[in-house]
PDB file of N, CA and C in Angstrom:
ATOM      1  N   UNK A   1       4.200  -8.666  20.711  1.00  0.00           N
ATOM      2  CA  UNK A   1       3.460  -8.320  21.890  1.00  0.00           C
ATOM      3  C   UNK A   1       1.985  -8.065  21.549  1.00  0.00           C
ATOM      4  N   UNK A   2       1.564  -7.381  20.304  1.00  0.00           N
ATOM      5  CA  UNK A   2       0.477  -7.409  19.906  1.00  0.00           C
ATOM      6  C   UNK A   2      -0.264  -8.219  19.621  1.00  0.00           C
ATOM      7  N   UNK A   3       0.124  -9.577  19.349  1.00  0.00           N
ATOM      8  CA  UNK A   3      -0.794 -10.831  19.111  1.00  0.00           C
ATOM      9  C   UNK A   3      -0.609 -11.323  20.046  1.00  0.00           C
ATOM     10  N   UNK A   4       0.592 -11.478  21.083  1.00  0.00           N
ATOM     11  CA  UNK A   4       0.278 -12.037  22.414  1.00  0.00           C
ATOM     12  C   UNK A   4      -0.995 -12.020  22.920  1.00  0.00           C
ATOM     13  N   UNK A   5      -0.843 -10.559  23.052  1.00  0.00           N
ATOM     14  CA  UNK A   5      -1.988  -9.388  24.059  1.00  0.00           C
ATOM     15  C   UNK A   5      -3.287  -9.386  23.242  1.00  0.00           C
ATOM     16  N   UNK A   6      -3.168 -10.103  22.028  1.00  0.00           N
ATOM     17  CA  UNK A   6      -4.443  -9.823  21.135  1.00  0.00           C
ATOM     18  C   UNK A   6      -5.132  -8.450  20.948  1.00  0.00           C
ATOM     19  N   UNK A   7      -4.253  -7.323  21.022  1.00  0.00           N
ATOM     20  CA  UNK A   7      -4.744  -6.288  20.957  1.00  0.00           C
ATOM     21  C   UNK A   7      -5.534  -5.652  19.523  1.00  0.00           C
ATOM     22  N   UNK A   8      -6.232  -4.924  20.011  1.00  0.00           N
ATOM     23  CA  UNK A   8      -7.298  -3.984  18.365  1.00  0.00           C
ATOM     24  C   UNK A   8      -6.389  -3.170  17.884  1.00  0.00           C
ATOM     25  N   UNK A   9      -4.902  -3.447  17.044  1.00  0.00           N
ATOM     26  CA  UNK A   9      -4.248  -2.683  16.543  1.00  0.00           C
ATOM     27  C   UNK A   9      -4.248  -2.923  15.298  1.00  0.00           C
ATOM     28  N   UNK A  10      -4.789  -2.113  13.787  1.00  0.00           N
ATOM     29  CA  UNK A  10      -4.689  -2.240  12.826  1.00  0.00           C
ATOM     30  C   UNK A  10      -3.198  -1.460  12.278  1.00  0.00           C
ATOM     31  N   UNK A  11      -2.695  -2.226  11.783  1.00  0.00           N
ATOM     32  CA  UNK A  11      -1.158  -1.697  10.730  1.00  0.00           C
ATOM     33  C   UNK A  11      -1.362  -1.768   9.551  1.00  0.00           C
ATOM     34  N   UNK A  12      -1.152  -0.533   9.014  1.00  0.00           N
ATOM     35  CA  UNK A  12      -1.097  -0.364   7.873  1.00  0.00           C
ATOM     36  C   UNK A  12      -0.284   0.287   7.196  1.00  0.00           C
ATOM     37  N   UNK A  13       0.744  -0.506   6.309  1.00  0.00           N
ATOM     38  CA  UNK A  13       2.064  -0.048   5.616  1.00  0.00           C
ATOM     39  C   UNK A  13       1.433   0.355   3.879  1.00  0.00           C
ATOM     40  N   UNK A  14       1.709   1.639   3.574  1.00  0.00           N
ATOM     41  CA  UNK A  14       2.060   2.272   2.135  1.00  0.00           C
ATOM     42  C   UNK A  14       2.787   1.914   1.856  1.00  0.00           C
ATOM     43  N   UNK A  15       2.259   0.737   0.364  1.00  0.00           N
ATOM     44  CA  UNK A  15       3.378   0.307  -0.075  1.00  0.00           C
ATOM     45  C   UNK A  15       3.827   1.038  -1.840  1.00  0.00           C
ATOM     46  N   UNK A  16       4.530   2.061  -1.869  1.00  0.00           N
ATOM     47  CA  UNK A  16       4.561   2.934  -3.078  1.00  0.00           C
ATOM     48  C   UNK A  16       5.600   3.141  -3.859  1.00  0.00           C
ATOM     49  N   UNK A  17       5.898   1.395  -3.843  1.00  0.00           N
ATOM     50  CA  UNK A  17       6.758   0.493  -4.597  1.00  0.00           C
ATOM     51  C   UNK A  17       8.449   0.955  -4.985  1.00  0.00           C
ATOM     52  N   UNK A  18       8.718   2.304  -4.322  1.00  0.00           N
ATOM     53  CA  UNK A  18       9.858   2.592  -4.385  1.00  0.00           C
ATOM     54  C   UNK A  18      10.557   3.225  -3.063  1.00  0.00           C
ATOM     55  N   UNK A  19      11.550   2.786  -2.612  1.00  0.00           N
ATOM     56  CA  UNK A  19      12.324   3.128  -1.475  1.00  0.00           C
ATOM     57  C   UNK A  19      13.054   4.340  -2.318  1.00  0.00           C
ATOM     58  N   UNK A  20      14.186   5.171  -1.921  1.00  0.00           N
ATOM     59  CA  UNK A  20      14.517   6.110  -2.180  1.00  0.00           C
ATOM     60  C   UNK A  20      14.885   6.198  -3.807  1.00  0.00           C
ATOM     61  N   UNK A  21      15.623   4.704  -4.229  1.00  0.00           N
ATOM     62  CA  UNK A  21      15.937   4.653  -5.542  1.00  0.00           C
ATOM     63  C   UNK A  21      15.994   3.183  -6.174  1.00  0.00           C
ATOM     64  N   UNK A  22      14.666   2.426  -4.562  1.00  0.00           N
ATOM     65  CA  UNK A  22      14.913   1.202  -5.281  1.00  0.00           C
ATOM     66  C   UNK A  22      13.741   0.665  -5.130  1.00  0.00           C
ATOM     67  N   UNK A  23      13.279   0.022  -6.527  1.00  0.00           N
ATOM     68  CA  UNK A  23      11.925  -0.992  -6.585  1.00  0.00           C
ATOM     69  C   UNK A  23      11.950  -1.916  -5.360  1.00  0.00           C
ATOM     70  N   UNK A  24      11.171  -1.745  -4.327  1.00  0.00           N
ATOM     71  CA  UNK A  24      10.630  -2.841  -3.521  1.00  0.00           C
ATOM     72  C   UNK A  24      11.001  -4.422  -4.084  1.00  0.00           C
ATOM     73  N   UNK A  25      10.913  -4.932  -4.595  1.00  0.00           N
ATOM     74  CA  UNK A  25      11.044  -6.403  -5.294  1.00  0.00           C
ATOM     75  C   UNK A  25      12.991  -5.987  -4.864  1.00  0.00           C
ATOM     76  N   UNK A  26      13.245  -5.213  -5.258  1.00  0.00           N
ATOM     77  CA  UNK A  26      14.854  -5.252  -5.175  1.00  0.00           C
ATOM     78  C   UNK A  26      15.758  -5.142  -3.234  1.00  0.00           C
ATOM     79  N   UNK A  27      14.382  -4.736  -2.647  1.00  0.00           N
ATOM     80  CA  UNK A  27      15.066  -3.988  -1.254  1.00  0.00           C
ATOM     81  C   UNK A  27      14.359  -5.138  -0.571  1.00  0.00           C
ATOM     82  N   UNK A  28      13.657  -5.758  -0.661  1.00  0.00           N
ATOM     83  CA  UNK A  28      13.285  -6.932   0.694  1.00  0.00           C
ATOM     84  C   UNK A  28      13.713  -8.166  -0.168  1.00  0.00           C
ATOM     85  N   UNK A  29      13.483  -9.140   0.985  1.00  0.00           N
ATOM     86  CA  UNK A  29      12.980 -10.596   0.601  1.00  0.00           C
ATOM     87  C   UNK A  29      11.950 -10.924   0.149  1.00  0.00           C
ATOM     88  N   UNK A  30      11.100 -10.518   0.825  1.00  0.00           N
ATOM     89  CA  UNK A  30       9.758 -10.609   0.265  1.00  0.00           C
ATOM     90  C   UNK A  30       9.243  -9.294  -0.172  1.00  0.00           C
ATOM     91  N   UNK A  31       8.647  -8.820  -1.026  1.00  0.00           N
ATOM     92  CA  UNK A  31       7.983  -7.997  -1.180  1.00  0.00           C
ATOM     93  C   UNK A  31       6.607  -8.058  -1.062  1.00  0.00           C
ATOM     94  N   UNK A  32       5.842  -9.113  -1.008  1.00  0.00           N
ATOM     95  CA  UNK A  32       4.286  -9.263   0.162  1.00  0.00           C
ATOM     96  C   UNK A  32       4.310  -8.205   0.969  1.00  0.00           C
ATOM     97  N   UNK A  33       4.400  -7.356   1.587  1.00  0.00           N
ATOM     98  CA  UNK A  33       4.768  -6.631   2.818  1.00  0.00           C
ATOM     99  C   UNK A  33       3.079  -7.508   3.655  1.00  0.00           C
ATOM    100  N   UNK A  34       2.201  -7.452   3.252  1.00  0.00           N
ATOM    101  CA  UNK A  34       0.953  -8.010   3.759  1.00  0.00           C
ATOM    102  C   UNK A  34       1.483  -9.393   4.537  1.00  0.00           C
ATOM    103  N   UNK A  35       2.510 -10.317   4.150  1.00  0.00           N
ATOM    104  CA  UNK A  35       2.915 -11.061   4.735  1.00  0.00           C
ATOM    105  C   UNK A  35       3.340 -11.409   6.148  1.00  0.00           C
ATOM    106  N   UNK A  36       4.341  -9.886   5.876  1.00  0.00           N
ATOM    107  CA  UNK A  36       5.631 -10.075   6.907  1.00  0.00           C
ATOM    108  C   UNK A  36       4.740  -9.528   8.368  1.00  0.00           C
ATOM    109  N   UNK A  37       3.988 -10.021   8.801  1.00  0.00           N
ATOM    110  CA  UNK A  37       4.001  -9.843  10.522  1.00  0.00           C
ATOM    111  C   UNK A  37       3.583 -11.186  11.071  1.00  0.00           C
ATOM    112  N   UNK A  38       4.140 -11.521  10.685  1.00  0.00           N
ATOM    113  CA  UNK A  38       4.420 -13.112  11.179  1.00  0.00           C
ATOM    114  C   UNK A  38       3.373 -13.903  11.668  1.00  0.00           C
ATOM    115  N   UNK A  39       2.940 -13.373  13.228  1.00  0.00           N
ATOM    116  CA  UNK A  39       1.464 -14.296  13.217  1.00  0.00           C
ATOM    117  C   UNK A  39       0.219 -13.813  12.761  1.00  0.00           C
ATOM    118  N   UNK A  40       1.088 -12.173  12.924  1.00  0.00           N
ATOM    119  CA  UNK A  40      -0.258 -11.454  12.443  1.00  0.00           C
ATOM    120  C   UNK A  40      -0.690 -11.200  11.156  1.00  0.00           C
ATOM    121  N   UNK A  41      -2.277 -11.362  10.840  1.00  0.00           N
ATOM    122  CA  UNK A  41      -3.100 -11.826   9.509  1.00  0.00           C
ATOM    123  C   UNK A  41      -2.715 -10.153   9.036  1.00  0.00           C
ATOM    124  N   UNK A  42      -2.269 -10.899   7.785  1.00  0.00           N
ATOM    125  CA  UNK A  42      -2.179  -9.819   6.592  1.00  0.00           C
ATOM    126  C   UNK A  42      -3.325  -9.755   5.552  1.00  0.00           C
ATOM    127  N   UNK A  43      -3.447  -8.561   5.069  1.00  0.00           N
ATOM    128  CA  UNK A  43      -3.876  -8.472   3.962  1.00  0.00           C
ATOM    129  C   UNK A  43      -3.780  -7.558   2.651  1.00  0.00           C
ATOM    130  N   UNK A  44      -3.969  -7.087   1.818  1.00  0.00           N
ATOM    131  CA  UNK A  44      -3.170  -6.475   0.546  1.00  0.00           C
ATOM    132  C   UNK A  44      -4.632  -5.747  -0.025  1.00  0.00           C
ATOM    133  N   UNK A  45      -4.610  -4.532  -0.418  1.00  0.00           N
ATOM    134  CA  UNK A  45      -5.771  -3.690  -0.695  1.00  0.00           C
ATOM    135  C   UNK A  45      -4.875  -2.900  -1.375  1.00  0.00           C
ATOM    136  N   UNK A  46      -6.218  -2.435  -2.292  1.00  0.00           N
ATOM    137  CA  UNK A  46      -5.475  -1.503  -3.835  1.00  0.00           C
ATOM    138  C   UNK A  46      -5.537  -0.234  -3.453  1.00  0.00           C
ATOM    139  N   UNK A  47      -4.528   0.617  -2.927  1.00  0.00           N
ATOM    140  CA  UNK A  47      -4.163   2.231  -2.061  1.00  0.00           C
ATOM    141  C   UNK A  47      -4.829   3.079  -2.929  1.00  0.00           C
ATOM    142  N   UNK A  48      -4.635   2.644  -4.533  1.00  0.00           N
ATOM    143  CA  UNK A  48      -5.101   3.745  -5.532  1.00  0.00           C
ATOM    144  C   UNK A  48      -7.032   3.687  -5.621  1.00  0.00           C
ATOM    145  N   UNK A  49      -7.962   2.990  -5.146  1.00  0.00           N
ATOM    146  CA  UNK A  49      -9.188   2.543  -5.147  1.00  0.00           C
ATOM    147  C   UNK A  49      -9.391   3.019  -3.860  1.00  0.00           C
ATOM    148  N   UNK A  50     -10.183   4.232  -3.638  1.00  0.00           N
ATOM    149  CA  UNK A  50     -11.143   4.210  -2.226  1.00  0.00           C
ATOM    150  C   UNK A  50     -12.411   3.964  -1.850  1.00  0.00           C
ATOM    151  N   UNK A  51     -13.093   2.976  -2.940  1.00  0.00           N
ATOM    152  CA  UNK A  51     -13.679   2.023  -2.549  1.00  0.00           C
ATOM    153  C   UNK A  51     -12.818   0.777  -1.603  1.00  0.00           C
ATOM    154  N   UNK A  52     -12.191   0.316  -2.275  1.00  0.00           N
ATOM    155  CA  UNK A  52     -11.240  -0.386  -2.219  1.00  0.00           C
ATOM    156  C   UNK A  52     -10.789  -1.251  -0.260  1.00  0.00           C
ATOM    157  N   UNK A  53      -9.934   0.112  -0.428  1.00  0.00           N
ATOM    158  CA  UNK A  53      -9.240   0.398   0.503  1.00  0.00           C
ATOM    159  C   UNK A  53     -10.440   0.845   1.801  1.00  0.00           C
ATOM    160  N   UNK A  54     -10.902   1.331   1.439  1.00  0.00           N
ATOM    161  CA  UNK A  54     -12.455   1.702   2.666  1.00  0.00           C
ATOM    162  C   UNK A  54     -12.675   0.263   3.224  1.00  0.00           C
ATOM    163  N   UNK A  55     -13.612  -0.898   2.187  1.00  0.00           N
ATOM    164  CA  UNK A  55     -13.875  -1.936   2.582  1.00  0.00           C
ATOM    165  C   UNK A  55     -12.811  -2.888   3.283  1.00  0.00           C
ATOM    166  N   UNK A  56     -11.410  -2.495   2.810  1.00  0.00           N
ATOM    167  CA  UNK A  56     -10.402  -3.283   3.774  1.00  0.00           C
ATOM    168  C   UNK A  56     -10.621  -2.550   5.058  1.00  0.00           C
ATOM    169  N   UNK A  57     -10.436  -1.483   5.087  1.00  0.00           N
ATOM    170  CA  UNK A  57      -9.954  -0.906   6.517  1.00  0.00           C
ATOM    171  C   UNK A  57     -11.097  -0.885   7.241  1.00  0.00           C
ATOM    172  N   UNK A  58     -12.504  -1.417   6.591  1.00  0.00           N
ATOM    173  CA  UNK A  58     -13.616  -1.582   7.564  1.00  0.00           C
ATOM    174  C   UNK A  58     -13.704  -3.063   8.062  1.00  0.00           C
ATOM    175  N   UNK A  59     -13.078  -3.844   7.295  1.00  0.00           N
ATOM    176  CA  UNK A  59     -13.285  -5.376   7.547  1.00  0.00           C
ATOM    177  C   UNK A  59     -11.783  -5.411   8.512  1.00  0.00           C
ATOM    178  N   UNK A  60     -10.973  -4.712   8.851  1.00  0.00           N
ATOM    179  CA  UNK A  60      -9.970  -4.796   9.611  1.00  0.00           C
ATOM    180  C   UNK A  60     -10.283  -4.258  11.177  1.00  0.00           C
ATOM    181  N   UNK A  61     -11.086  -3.320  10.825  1.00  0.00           N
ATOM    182  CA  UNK A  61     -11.521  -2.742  12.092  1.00  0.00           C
ATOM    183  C   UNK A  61     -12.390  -4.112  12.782  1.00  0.00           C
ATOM    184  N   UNK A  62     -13.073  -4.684  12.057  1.00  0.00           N
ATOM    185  CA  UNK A  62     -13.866  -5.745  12.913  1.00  0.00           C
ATOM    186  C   UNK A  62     -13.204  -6.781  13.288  1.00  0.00           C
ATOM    187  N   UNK A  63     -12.373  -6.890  12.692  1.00  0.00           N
ATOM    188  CA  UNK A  63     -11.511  -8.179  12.768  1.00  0.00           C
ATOM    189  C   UNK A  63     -10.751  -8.142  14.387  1.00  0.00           C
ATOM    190  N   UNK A  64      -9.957  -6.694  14.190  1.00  0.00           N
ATOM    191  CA  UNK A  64      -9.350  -6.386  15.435  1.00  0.00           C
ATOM    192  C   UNK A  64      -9.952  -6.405  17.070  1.00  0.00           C
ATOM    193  N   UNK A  65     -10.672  -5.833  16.362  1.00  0.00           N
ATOM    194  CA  UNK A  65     -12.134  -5.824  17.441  1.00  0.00           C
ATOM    195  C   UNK A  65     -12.246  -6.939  18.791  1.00  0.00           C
ATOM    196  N   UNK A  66     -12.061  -8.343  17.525  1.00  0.00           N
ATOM    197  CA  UNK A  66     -12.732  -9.769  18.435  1.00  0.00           C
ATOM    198  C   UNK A  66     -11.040 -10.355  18.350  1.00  0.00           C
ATOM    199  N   UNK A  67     -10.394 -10.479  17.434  1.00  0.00           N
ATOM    200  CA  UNK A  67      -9.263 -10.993  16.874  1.00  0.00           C
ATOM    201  C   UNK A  67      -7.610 -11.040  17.085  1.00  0.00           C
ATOM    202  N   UNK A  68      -7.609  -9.274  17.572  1.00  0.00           N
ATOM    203  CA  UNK A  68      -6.423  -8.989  17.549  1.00  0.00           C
ATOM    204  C   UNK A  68      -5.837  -8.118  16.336  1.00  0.00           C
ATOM    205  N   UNK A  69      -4.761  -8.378  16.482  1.00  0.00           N
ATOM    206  CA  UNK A  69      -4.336  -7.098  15.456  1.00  0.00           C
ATOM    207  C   UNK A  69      -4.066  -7.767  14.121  1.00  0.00           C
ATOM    208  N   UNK A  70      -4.021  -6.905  13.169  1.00  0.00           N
ATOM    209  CA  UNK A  70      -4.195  -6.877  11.686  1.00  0.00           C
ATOM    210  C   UNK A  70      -3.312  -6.437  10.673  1.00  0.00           C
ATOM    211  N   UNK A  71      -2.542  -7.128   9.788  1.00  0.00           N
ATOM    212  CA  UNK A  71      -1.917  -5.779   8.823  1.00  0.00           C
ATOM    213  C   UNK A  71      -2.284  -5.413   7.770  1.00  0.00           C
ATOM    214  N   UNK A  72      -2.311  -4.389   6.994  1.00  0.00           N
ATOM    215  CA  UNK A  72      -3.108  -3.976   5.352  1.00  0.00           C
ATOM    216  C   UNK A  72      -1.887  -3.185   4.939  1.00  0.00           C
ATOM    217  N   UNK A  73      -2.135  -3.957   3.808  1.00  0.00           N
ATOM    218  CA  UNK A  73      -0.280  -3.233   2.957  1.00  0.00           C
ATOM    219  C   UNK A  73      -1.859  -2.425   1.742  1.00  0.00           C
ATOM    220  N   UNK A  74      -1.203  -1.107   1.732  1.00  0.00           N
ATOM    221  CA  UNK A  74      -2.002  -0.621   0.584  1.00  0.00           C
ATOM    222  C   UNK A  74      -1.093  -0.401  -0.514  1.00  0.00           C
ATOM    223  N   UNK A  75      -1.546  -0.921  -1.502  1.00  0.00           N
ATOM    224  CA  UNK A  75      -0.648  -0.851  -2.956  1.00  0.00           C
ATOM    225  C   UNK A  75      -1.180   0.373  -3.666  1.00  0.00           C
ATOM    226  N   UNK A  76       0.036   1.244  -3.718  1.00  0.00           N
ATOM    227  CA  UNK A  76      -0.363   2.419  -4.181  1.00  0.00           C
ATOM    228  C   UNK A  76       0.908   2.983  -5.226  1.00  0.00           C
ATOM    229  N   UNK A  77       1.176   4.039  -5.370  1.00  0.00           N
ATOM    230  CA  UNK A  77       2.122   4.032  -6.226  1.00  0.00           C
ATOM    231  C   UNK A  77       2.895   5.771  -6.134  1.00  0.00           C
ATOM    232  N   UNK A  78       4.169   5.809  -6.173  1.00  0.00           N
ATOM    233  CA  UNK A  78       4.507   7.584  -5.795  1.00  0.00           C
ATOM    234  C   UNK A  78       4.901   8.185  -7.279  1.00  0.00           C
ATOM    235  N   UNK A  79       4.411   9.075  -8.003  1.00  0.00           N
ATOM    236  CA  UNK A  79       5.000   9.421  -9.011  1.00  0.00           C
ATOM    237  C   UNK A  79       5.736  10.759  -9.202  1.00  0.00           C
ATOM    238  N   UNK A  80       6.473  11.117  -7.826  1.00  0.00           N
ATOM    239  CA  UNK A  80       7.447  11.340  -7.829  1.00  0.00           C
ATOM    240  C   UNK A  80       8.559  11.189  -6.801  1.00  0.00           C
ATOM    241  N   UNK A  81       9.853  11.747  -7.077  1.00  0.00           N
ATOM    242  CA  UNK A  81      11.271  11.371  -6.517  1.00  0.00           C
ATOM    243  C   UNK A  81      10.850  12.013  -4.954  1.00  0.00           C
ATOM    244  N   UNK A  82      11.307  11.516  -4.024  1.00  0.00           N
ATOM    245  CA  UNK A  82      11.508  11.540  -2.914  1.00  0.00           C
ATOM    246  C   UNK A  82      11.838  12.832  -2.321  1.00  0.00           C
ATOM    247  N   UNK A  83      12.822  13.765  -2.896  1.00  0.00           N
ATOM    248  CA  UNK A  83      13.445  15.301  -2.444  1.00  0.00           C
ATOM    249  C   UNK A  83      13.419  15.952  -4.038  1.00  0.00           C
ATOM    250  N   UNK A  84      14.182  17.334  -3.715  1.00  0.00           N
ATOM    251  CA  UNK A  84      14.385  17.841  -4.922  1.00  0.00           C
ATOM    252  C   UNK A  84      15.303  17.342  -6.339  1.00  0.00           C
ATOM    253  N   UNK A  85      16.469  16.532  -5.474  1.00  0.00           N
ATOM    254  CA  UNK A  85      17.604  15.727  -6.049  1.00  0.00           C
ATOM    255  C   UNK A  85      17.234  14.621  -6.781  1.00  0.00           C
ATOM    256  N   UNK A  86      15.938  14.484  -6.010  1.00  0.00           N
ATOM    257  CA  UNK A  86      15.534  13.104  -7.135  1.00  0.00           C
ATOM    258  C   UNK A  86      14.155  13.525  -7.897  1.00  0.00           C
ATOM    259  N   UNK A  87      14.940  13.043  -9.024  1.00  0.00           N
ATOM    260  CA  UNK A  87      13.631  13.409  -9.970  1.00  0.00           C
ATOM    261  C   UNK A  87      12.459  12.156 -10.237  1.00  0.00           C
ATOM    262  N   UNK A  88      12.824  10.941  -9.958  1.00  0.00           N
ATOM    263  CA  UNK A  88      12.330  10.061  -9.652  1.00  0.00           C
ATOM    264  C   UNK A  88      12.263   8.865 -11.065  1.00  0.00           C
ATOM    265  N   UNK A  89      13.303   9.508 -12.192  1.00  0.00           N
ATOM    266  CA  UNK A  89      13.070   8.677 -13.583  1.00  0.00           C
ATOM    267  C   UNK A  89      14.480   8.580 -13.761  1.00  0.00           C
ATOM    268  N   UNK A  90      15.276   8.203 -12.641  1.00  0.00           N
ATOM    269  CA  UNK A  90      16.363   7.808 -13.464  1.00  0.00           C
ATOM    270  C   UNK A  90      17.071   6.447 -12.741  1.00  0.00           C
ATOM    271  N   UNK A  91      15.569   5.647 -12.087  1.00  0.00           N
ATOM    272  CA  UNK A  91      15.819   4.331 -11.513  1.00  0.00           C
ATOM    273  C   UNK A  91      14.886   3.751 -11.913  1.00  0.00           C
ATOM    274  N   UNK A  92      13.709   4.461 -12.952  1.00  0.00           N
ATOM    275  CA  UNK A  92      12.771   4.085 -13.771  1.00  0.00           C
ATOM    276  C   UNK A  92      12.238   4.765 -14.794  1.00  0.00           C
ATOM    277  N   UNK A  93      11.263   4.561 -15.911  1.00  0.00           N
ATOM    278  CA  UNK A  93      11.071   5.208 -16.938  1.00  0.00           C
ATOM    279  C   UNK A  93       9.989   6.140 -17.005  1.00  0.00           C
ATOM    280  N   UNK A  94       9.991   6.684 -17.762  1.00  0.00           N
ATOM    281  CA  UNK A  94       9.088   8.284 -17.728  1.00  0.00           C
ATOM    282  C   UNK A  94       7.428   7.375 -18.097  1.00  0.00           C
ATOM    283  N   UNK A  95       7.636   6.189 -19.010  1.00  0.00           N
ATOM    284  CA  UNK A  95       6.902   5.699 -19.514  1.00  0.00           C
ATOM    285  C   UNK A  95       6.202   4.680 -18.453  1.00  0.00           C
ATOM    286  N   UNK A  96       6.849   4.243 -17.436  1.00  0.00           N
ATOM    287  CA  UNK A  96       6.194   3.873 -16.159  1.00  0.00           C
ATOM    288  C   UNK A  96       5.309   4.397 -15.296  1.00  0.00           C
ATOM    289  N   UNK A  97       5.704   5.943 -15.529  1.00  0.00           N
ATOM    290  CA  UNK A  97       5.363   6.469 -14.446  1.00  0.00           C
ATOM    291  C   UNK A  97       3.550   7.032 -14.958  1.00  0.00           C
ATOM    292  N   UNK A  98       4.102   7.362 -16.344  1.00  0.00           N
ATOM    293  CA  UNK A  98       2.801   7.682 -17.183  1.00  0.00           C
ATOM    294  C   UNK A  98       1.481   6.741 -17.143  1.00  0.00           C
ATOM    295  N   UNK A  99       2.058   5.418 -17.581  1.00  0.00           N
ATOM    296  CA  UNK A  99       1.049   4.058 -17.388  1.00  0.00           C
ATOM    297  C   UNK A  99       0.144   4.290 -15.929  1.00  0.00           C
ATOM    298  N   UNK A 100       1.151   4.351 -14.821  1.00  0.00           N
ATOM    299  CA  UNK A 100       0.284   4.259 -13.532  1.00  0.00           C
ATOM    300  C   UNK A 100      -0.872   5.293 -13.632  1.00  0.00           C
ATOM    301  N   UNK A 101      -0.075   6.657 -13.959  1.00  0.00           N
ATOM    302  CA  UNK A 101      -1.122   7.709 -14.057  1.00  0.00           C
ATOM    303  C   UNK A 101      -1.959   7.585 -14.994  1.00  0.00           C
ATOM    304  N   UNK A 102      -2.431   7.000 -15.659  1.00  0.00           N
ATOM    305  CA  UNK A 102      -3.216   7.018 -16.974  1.00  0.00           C
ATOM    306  C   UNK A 102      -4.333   6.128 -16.636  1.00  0.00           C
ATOM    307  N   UNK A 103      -4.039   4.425 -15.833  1.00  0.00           N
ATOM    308  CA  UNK A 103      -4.526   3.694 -15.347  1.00  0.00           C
ATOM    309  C   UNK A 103      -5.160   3.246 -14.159  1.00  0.00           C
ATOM    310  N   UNK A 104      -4.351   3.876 -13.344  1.00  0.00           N
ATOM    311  CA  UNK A 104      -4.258   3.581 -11.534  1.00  0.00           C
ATOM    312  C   UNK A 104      -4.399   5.056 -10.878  1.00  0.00           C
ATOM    313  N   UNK A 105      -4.538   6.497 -11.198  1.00  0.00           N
ATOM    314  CA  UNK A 105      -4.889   7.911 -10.567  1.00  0.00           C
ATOM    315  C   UNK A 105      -5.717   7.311 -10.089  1.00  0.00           C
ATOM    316  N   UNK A 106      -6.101   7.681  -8.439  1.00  0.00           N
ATOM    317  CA  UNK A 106      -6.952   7.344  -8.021  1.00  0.00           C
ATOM    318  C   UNK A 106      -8.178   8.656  -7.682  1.00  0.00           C
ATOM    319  N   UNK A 107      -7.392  10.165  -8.125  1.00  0.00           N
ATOM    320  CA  UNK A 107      -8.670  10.794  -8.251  1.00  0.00           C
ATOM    321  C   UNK A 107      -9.258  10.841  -9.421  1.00  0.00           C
ATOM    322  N   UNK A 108      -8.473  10.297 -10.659  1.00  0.00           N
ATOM    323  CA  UNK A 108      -9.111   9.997 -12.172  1.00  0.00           C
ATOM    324  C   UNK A 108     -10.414   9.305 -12.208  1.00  0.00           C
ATOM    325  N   UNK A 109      -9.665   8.220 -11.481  1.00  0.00           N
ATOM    326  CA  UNK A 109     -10.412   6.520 -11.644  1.00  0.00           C
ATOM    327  C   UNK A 109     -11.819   7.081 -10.183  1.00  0.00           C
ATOM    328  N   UNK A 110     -11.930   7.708  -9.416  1.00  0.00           N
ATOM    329  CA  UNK A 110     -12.937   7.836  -8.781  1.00  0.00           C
ATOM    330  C   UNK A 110     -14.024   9.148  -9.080  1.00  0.00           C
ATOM    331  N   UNK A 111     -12.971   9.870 -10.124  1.00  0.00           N
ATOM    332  CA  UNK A 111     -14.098  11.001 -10.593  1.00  0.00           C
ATOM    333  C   UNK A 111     -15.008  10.002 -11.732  1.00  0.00           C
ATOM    334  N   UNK A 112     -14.235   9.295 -12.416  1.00  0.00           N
ATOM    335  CA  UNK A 112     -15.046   8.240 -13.791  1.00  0.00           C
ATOM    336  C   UNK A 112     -15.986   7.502 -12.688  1.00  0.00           C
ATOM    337  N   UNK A 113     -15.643   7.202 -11.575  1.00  0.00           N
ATOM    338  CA  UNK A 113     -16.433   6.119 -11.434  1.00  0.00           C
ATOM    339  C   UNK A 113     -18.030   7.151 -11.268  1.00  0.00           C
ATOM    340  N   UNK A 114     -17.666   8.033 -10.529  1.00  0.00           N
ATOM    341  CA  UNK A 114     -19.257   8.938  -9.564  1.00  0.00           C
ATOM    342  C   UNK A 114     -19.470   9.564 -11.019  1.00  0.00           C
ATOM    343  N   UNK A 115     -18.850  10.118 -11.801  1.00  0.00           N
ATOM    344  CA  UNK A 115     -19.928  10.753 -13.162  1.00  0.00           C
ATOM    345  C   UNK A 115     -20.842   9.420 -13.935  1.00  0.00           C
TER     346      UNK A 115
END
C-alpha cells in the first residue's frame, strides 16, 4: 500500500544479526533484509558508524520525499543475550563477540574518530 500510495515512509529494520538464538543467515531466506520489500528501494548502512548511518537516513528522507517509501537495514551488532537466560555465547563464541567489540563499538570507533 505504501508504494502504491507512494507515500514518505522511511523503514528501517535493526539488523543485530541474531534472533533469539539464531544467526540471521540461519532464520531467513535471504538475509539482505535491505532487499526484502519488494518494490520498495532498499538500502544497507553500517548501524555501528554514525556518520554512516546519518548520511543514509538523510539521503532516505529525500528520497521519500519525491519517491515514496524507502527501506534501510542498519547492520549493527547485539553483544548480548536477549533476557537473563540467555547469556548470548552459547549459539556463538566469546571470541566473536570480542572481535565486534574491539573493531565495530560504535562509541569506540567515534570517540577515535573526533580525538
Amino acid at each position: 500500500m505504501a508504494m502504491n500510495w507512494k507515500l514518505p515512509i522511511l523503514y528501517v529494520i535493526e539488523n543485530n544479526k541474531y534472533a533469539y538464538a539464531t544467526h540471521v543467515s540461519r532464520a531467513a531466506a535471504n538475509p539482505k533484509l535491505y532487499t526484502r520489500g519488494d518494490l520498495i528501494p532498499g538500502i544497507k548502512a553500517d548501524g555501528n558508524n554514525v556518520y554512516h548511518l546519518r548520511e543514509a537516513v538523510k539521503f532516505g528522507r529525500e528520497w521519500v520525499k519525491t519517491k515514496g517509501p524507502m527501506l534501510i537495514e542498519s547492520d549493527t551488532y547485539r553483544y548480548r543475550g536477549h533476557s537473563m537466560a540467555d547469556t548470548g555465547l552459547t549459539y556463538r563464541k566469546k571470541e566473536e563477540v570480542e572481535e565486534v567489540k574491539r573493531t565495530r563499538d560504535p562509541i569506540n570507533n567515534l570517540r577515535k574518530l573526533i580525538i
